[in-house]
N, C-alpha and C. Protein backbone atom coordinates (compact mmCIF):
# COMPACT_ATOMS: atom_id res chain seq x y z
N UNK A 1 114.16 76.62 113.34
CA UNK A 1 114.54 77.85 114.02
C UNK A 1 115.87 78.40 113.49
N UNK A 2 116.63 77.33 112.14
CA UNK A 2 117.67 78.58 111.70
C UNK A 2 117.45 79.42 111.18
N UNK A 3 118.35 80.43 111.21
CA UNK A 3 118.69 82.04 110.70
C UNK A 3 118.80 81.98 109.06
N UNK A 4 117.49 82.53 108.44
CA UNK A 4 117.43 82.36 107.10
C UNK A 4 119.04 83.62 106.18
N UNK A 5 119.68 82.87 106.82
CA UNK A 5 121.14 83.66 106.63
C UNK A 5 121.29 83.89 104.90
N UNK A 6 120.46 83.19 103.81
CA UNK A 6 120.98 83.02 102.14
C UNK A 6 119.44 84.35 102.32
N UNK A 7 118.65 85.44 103.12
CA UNK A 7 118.10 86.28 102.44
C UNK A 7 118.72 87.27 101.76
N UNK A 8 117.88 87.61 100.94
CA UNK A 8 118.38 88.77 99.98
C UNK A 8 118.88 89.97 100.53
N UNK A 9 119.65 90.75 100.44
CA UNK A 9 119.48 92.17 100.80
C UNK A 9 118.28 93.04 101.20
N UNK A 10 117.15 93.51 99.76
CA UNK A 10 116.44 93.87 99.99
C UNK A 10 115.70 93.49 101.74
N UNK A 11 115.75 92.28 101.30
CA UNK A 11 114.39 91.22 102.76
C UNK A 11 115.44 91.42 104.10
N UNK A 12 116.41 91.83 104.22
CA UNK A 12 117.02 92.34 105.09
C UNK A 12 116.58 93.52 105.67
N UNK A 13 116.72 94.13 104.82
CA UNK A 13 117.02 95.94 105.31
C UNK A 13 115.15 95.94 105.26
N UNK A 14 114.22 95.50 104.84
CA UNK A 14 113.05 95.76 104.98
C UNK A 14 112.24 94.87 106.41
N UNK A 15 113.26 94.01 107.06
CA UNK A 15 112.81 93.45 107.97
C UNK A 15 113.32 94.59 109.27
N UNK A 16 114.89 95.16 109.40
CA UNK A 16 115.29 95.80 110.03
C UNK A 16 114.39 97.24 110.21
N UNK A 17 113.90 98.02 108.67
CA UNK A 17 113.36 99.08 108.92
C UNK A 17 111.97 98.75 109.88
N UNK A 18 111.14 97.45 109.62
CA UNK A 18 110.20 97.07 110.32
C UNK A 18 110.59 96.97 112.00
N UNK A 19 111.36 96.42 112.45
CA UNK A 19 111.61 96.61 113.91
C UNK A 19 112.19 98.48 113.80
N UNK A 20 112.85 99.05 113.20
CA UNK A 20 112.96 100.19 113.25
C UNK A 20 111.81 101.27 113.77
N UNK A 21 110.81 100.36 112.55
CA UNK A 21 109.63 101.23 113.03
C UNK A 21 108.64 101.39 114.37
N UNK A 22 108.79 99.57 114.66
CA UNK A 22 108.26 99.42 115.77
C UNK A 22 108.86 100.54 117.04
N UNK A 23 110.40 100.82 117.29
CA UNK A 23 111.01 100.93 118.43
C UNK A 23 110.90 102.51 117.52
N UNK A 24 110.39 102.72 116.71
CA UNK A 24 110.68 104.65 116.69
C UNK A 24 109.48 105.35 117.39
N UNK A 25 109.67 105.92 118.27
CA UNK A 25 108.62 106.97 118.71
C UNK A 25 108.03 105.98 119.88
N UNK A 26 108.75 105.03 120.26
CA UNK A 26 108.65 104.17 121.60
C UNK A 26 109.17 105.03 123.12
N UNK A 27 108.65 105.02 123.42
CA UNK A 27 109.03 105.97 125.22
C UNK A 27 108.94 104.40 126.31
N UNK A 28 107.72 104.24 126.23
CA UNK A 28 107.35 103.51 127.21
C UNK A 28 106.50 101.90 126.98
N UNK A 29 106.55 100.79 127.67
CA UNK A 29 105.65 99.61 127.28
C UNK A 29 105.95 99.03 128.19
N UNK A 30 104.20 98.31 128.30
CA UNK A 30 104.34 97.69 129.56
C UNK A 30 103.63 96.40 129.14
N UNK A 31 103.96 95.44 129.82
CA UNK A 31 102.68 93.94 128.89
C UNK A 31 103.64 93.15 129.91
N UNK A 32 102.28 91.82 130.28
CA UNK A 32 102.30 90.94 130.90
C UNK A 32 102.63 89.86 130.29
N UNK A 33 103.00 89.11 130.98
CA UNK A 33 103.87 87.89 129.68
C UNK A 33 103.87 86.13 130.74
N UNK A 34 103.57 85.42 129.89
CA UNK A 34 104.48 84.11 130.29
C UNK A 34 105.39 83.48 129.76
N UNK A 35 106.41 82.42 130.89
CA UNK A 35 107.88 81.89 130.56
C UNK A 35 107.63 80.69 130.23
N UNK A 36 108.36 79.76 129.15
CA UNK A 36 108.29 78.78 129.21
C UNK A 36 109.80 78.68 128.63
N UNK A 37 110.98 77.56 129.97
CA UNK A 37 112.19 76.84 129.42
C UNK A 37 112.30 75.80 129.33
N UNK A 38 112.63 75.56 127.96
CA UNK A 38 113.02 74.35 128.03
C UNK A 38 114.58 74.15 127.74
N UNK A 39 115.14 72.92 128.43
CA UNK A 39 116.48 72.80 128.26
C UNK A 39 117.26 71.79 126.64
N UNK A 40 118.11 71.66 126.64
CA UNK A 40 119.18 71.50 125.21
C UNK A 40 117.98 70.13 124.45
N UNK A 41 117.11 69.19 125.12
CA UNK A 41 116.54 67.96 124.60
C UNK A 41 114.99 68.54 124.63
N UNK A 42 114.40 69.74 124.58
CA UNK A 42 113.22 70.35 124.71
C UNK A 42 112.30 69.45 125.51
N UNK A 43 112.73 69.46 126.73
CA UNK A 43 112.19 69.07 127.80
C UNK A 43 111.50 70.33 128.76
N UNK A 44 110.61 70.32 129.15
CA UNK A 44 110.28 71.79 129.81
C UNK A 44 110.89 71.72 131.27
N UNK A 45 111.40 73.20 131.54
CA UNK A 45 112.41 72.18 133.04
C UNK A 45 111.30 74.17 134.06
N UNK A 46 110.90 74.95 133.33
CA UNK A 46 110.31 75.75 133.79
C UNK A 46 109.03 76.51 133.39
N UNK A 47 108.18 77.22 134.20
CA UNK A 47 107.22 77.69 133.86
C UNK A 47 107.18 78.81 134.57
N UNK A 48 106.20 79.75 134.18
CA UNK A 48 106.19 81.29 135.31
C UNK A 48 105.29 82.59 134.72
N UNK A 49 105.22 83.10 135.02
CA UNK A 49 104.73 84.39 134.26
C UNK A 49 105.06 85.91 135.30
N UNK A 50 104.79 87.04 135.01
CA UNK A 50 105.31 88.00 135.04
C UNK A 50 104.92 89.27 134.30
N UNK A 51 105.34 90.68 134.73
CA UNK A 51 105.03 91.55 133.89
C UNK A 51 106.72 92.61 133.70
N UNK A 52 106.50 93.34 132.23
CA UNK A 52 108.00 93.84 131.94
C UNK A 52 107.20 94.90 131.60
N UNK A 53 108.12 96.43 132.10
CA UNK A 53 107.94 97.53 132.11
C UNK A 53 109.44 98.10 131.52
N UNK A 54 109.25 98.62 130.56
CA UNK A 54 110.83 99.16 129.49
C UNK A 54 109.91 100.78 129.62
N UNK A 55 110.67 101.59 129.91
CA UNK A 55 111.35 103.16 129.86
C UNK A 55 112.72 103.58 128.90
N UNK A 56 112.25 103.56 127.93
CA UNK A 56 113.61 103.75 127.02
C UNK A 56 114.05 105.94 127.21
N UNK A 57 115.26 105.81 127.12
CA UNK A 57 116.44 104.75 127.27
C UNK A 57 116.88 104.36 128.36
N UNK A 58 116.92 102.96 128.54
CA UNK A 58 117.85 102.24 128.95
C UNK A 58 117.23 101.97 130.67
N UNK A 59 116.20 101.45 130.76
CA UNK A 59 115.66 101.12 131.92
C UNK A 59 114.06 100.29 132.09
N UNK A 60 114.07 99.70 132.96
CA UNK A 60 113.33 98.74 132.44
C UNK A 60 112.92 97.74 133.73
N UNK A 61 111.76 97.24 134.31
CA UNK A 61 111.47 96.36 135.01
C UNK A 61 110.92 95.32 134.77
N UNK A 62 111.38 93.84 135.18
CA UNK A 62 111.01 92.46 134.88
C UNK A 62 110.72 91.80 136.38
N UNK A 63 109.32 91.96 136.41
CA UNK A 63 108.39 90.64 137.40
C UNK A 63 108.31 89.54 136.85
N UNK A 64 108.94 88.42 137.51
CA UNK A 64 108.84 86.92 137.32
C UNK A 64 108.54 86.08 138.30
N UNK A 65 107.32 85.37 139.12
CA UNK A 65 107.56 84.44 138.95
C UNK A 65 107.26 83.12 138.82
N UNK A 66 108.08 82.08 139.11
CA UNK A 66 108.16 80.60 138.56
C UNK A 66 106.74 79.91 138.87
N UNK A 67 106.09 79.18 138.56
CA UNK A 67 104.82 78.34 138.84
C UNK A 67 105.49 77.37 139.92
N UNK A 68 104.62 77.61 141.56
CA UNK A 68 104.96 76.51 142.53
C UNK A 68 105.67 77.65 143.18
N UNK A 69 106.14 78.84 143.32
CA UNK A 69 106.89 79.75 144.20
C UNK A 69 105.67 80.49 144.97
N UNK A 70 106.25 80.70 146.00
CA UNK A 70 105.17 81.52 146.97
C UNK A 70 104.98 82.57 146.41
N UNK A 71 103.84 83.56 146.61
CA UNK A 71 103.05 84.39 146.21
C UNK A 71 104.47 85.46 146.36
N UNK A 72 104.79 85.61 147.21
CA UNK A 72 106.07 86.69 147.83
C UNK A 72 107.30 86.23 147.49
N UNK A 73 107.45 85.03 146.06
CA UNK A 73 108.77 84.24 145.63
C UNK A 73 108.83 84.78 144.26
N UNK A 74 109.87 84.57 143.81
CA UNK A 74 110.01 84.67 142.17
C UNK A 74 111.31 86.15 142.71
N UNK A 75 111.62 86.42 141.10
CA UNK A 75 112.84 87.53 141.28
C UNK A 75 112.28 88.73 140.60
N UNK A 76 113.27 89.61 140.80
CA UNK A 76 112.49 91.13 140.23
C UNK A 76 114.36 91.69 139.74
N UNK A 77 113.54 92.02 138.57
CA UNK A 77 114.92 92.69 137.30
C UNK A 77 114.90 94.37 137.47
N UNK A 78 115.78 95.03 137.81
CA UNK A 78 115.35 96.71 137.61
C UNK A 78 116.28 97.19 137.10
N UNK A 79 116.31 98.14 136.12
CA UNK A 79 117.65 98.97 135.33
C UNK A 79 117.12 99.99 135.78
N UNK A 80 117.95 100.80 136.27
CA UNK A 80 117.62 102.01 136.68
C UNK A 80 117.99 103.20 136.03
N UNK A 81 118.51 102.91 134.87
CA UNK A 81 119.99 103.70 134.17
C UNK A 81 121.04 103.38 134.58
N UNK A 82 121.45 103.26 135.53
CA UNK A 82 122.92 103.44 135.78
C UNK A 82 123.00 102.07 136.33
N UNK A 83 122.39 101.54 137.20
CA UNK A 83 122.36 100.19 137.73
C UNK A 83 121.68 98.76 137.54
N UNK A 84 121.92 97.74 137.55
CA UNK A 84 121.38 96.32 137.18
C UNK A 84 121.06 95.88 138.35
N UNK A 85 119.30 95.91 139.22
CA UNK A 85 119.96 95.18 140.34
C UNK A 85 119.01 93.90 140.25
N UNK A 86 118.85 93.06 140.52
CA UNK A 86 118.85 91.69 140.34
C UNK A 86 118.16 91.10 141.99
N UNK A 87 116.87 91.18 142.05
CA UNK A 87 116.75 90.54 143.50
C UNK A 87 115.71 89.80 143.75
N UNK A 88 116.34 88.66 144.34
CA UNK A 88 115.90 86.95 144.37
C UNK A 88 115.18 87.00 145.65
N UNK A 89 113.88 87.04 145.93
CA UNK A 89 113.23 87.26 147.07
C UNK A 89 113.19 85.92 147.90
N UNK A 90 113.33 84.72 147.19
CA UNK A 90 113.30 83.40 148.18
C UNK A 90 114.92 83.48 148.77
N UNK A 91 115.81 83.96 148.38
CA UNK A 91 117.57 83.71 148.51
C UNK A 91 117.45 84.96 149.84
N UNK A 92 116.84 85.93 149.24
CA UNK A 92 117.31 87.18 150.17
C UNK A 92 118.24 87.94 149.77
N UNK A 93 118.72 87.91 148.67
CA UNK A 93 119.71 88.21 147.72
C UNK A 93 119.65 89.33 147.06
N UNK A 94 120.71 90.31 146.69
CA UNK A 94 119.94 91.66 145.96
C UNK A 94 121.82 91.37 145.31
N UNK A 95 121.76 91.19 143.70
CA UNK A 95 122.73 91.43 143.22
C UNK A 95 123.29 92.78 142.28
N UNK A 96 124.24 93.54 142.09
CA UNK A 96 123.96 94.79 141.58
C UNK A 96 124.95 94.50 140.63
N UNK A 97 124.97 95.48 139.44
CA UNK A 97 125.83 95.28 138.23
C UNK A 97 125.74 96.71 137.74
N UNK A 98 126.83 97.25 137.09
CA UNK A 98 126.63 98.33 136.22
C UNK A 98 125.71 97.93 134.61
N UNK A 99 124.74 98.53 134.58
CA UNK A 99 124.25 98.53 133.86
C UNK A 99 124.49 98.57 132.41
N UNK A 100 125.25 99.49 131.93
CA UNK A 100 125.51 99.42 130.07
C UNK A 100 126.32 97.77 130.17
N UNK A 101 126.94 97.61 131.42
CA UNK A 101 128.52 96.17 131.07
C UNK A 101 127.10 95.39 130.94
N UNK A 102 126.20 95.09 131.86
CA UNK A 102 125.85 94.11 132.12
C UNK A 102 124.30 93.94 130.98
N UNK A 103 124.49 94.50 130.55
CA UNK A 103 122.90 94.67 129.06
C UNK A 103 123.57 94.64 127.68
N UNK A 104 124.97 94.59 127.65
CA UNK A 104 125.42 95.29 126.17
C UNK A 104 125.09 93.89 125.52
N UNK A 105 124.53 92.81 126.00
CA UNK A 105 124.56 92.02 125.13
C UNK A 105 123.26 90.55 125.21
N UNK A 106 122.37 91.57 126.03
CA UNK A 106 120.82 90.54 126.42
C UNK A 106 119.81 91.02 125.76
N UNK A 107 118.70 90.29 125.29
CA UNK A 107 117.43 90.67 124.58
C UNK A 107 116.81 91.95 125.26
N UNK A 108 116.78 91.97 126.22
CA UNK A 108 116.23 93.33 126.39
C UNK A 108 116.71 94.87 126.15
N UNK A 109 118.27 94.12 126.01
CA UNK A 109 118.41 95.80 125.62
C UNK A 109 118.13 96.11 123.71
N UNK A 110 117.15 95.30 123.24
CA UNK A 110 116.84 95.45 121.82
C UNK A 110 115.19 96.75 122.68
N UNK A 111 115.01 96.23 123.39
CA UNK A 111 113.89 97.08 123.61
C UNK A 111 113.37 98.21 124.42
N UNK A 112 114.89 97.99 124.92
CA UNK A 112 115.04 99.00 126.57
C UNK A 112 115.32 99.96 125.86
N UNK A 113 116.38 99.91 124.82
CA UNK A 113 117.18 101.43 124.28
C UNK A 113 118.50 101.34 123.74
N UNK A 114 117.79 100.22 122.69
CA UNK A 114 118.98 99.86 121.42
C UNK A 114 118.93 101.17 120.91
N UNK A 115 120.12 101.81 120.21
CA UNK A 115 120.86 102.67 119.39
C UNK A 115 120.99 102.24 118.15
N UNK A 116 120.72 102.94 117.06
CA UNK A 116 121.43 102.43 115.79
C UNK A 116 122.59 101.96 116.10
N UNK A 117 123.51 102.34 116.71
CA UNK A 117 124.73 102.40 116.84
C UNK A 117 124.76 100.85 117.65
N UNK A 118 124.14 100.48 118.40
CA UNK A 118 124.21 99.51 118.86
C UNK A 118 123.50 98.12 118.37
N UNK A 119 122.29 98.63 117.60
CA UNK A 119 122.04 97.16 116.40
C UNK A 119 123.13 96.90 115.18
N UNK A 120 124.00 97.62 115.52
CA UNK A 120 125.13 97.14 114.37
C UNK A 120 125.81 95.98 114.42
N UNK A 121 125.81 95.45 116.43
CA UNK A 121 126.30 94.57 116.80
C UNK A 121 125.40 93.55 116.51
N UNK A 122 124.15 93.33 115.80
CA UNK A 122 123.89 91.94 115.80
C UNK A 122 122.93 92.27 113.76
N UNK A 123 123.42 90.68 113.85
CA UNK A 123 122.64 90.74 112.35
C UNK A 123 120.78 90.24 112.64
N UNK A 124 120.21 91.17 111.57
CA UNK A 124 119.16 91.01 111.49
C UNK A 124 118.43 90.59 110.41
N UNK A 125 117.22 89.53 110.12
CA UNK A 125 117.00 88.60 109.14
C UNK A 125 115.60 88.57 109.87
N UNK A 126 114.76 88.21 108.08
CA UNK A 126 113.55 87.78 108.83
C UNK A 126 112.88 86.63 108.97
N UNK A 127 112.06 86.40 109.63
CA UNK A 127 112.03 84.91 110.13
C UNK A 127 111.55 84.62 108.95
N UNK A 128 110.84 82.86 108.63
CA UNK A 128 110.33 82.29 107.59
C UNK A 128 109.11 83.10 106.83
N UNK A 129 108.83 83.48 107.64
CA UNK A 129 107.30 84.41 106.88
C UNK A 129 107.36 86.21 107.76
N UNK A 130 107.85 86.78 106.72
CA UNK A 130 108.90 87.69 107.26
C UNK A 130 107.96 89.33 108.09
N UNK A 131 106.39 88.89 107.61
CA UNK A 131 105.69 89.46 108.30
C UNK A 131 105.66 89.68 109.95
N UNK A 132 106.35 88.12 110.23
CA UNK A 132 105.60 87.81 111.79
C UNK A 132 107.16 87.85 112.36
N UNK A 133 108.17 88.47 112.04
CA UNK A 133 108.77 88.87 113.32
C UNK A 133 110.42 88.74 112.27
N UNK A 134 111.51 89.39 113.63
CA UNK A 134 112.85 89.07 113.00
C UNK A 134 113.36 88.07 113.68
N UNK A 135 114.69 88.00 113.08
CA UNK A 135 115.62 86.92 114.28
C UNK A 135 116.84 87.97 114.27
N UNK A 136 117.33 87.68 115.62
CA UNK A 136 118.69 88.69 115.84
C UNK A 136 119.70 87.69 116.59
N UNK A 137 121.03 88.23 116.10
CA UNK A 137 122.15 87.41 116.47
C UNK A 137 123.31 88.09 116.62
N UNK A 138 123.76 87.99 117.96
CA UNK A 138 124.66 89.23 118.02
C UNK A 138 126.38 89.03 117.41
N UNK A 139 126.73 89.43 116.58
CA UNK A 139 127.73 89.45 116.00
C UNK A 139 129.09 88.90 117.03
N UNK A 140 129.22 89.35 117.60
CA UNK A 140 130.54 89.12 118.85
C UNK A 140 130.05 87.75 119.21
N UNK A 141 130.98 87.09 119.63
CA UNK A 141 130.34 85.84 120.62
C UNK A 141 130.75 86.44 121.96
N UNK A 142 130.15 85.61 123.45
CA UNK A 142 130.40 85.77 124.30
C UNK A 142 128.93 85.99 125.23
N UNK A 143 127.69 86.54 124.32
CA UNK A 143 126.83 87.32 125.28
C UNK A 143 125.98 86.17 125.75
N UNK A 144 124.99 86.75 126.42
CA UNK A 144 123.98 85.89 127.30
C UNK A 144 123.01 84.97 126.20
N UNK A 145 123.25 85.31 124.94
CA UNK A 145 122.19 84.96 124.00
C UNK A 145 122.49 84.47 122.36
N UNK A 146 122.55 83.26 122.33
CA UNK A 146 122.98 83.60 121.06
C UNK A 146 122.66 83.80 119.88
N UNK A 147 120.74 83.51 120.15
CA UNK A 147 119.75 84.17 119.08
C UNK A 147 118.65 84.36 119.47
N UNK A 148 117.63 85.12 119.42
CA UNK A 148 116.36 85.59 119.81
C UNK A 148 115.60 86.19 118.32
N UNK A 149 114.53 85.67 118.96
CA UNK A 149 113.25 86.01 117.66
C UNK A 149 112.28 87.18 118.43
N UNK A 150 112.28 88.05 117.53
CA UNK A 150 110.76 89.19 117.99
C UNK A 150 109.76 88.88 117.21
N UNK A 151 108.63 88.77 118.05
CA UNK A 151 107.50 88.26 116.85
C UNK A 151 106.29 89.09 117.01
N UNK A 152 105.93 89.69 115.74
CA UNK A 152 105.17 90.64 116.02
C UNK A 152 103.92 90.28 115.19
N UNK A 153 102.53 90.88 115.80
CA UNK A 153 101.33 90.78 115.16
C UNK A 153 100.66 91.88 115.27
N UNK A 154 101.04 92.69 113.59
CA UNK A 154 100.43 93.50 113.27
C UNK A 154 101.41 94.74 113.90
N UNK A 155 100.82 95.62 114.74
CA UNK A 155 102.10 96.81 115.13
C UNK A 155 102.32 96.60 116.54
N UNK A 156 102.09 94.98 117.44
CA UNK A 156 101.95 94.49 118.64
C UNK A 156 103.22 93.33 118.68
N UNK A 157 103.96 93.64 118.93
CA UNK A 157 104.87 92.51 119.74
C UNK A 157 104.10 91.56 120.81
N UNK A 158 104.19 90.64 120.14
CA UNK A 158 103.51 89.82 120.89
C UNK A 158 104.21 88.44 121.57
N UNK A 159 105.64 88.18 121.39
CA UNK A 159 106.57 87.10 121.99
C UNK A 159 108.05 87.30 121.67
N UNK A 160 108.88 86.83 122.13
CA UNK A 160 110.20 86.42 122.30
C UNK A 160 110.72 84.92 122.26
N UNK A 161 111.22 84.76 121.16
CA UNK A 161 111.90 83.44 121.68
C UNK A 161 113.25 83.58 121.36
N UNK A 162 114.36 83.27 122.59
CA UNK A 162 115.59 83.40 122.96
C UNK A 162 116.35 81.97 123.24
N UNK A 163 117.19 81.53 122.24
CA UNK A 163 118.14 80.50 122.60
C UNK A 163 119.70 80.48 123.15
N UNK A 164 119.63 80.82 124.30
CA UNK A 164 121.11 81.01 125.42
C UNK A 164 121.77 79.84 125.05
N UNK A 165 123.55 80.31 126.04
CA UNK A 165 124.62 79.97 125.14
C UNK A 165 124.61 78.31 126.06
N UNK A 166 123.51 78.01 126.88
CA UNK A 166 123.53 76.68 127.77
C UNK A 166 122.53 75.77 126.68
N UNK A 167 122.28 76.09 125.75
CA UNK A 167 121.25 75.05 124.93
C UNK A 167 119.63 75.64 125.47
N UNK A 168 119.74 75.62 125.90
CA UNK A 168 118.45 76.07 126.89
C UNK A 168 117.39 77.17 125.84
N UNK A 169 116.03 77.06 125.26
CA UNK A 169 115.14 78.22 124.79
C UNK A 169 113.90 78.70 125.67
N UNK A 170 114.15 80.06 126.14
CA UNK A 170 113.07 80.41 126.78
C UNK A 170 111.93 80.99 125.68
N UNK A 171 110.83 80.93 125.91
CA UNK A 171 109.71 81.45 125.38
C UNK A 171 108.95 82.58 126.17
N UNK A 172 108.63 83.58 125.41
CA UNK A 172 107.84 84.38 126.11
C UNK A 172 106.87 84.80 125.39
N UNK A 173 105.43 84.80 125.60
CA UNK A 173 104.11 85.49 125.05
C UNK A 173 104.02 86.56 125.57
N UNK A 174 103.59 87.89 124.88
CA UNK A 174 103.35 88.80 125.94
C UNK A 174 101.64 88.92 125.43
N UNK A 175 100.80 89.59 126.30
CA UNK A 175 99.29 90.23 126.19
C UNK A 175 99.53 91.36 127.10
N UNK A 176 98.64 91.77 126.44
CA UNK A 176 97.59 93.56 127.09
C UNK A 176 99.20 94.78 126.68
N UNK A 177 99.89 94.24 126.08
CA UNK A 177 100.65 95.49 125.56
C UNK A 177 100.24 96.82 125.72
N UNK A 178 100.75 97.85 126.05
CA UNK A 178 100.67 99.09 126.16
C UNK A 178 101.87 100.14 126.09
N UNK A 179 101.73 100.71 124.82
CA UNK A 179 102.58 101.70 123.96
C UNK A 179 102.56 103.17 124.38
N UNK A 180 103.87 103.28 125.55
CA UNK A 180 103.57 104.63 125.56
C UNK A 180 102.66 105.13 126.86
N UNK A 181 102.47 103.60 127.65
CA UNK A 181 101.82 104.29 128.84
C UNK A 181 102.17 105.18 129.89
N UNK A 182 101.19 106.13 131.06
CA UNK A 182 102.19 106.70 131.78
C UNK A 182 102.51 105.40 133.12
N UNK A 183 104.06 105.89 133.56
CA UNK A 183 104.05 104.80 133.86
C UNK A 183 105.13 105.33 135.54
N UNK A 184 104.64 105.42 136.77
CA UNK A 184 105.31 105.49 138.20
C UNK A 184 107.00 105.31 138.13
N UNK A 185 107.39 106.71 138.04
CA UNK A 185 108.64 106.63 138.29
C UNK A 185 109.27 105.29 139.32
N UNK A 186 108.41 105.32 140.14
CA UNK A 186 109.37 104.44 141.37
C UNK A 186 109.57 103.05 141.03
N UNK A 187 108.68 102.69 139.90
CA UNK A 187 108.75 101.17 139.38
C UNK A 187 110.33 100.98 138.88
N UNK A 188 110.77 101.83 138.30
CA UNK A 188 112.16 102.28 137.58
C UNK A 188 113.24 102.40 138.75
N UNK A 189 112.66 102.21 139.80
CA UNK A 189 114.38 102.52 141.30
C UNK A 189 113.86 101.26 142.54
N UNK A 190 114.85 101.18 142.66
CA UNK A 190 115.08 100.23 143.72
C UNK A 190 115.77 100.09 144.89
N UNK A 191 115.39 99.72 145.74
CA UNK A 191 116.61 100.18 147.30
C UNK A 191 115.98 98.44 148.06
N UNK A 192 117.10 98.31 148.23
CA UNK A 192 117.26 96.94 148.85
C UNK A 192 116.64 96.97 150.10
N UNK A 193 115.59 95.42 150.01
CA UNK A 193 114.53 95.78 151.52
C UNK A 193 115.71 95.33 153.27
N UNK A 194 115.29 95.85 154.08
CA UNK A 194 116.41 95.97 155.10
C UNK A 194 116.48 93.91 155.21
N UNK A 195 117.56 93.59 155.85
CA UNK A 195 117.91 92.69 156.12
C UNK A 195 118.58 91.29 154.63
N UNK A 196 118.51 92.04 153.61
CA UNK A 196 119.11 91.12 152.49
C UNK A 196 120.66 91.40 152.31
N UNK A 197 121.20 90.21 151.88
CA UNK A 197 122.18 90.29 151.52
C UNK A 197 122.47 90.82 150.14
N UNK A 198 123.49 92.15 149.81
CA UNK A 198 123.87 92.93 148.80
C UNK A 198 125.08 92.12 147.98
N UNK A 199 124.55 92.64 147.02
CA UNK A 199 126.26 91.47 146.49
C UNK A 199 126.41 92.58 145.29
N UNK A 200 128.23 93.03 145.10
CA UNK A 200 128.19 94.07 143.97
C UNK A 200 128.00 95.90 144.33
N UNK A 201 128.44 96.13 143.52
CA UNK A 201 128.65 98.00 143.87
C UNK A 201 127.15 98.01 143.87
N UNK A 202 127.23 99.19 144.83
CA UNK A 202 125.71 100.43 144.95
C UNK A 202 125.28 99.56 145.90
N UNK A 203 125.97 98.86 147.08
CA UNK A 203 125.56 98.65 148.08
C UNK A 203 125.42 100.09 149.31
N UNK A 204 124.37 100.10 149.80
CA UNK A 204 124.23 101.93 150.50
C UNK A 204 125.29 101.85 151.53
């Protein structure tokens, strides 16, 4: 899984224009996916599945959850544009974050509504067989991630694999992809259900 860091130039900039192409003329995608973590000795310490809904720019919903959580358990991710809110349905918990602080530096914002301007911050290389996906690494240290693979089949993204700064690699498969679907504003906003605890601005 290292970063074939000795590629050529050319195999650079032709792996980058390839995710380029993927995310040009992207609006909307929606695809169902499963989790698999394992921690620093690739031990599996989780399992789960879920569905992710990206509205570019810059918003995006993540259903998760864990295998063994009640039907009404697991957490739910929402960018709304302006807000991150974060809410843990077994805790009761609704956490909020400003959104650009709190994405400038997680895998999803490669798909939510990366900017040229903003893939500058990470180098891009293509994996061993440079057809089936890149690897990205974000230049700065500090973020939630310190390398992630997009792996694509054919003009279908079809997984993620992300190695965080705890040792820890999550895996994600996605199926039933859909490019561009229409897709319910309200999935995109969120208002905290009565009786949870708020934690963080954009409490009402």
């Amino acid at each position: 899984m290292l970063l074939a860091v000795a590629a050529a130039v050319p195999a650079v900039a032709a792996t980058a224009n390839a995710l380029d192409a993927w995310l040009g003329g992207l609006q909307t995608w929606r695809a169902s996916f499963t989790q698999l973590v394992r921690d620093a000795h690739g031990k599996t310490v989780e399992r789960g599945r879920g569905e992710l809904i990206v509205v570019r720019p810059g918003r995006f919903r993540w259903e998760y959850r864990p295998e063994g959580a009640p039907a009404d358990g697991g957490q739910l991710l929402v960018a709304d544009g302006t807000k991150l809110w974060f809410y843990d349905r077994e805790l009761a918990q609704v956490t909020v974050r400003d959104a650009a602080e709190a994405l400038a530096d997680t895998p999803v914002m490669l798909l939510s509504g990366a900017s040229e301007q903003a893939l500058r911050g990470y180098t891009i290389v293509p994996l061993a067989r440079p057809a089936d996906g890149v690897s990205v690494v974000p230049r700065a240290g500090g973020g939630d991630f310190a390398r992630a693979e997009l792996r694509f089949r054919g003009a279908q993204l079809v997984g993620m694999l992300i190695n965080d700064r705890l040792g820890q690699t999550v895996t994600l498969e996605f199926a039933n992809g859909r490019r561009n679907a229409r897709i319910d504003a309200a999935l995109l906003q969120f208002t905290p259900p009565p009786g949870v605890d708020v934690i963080g601005g954009g409490k009402p």
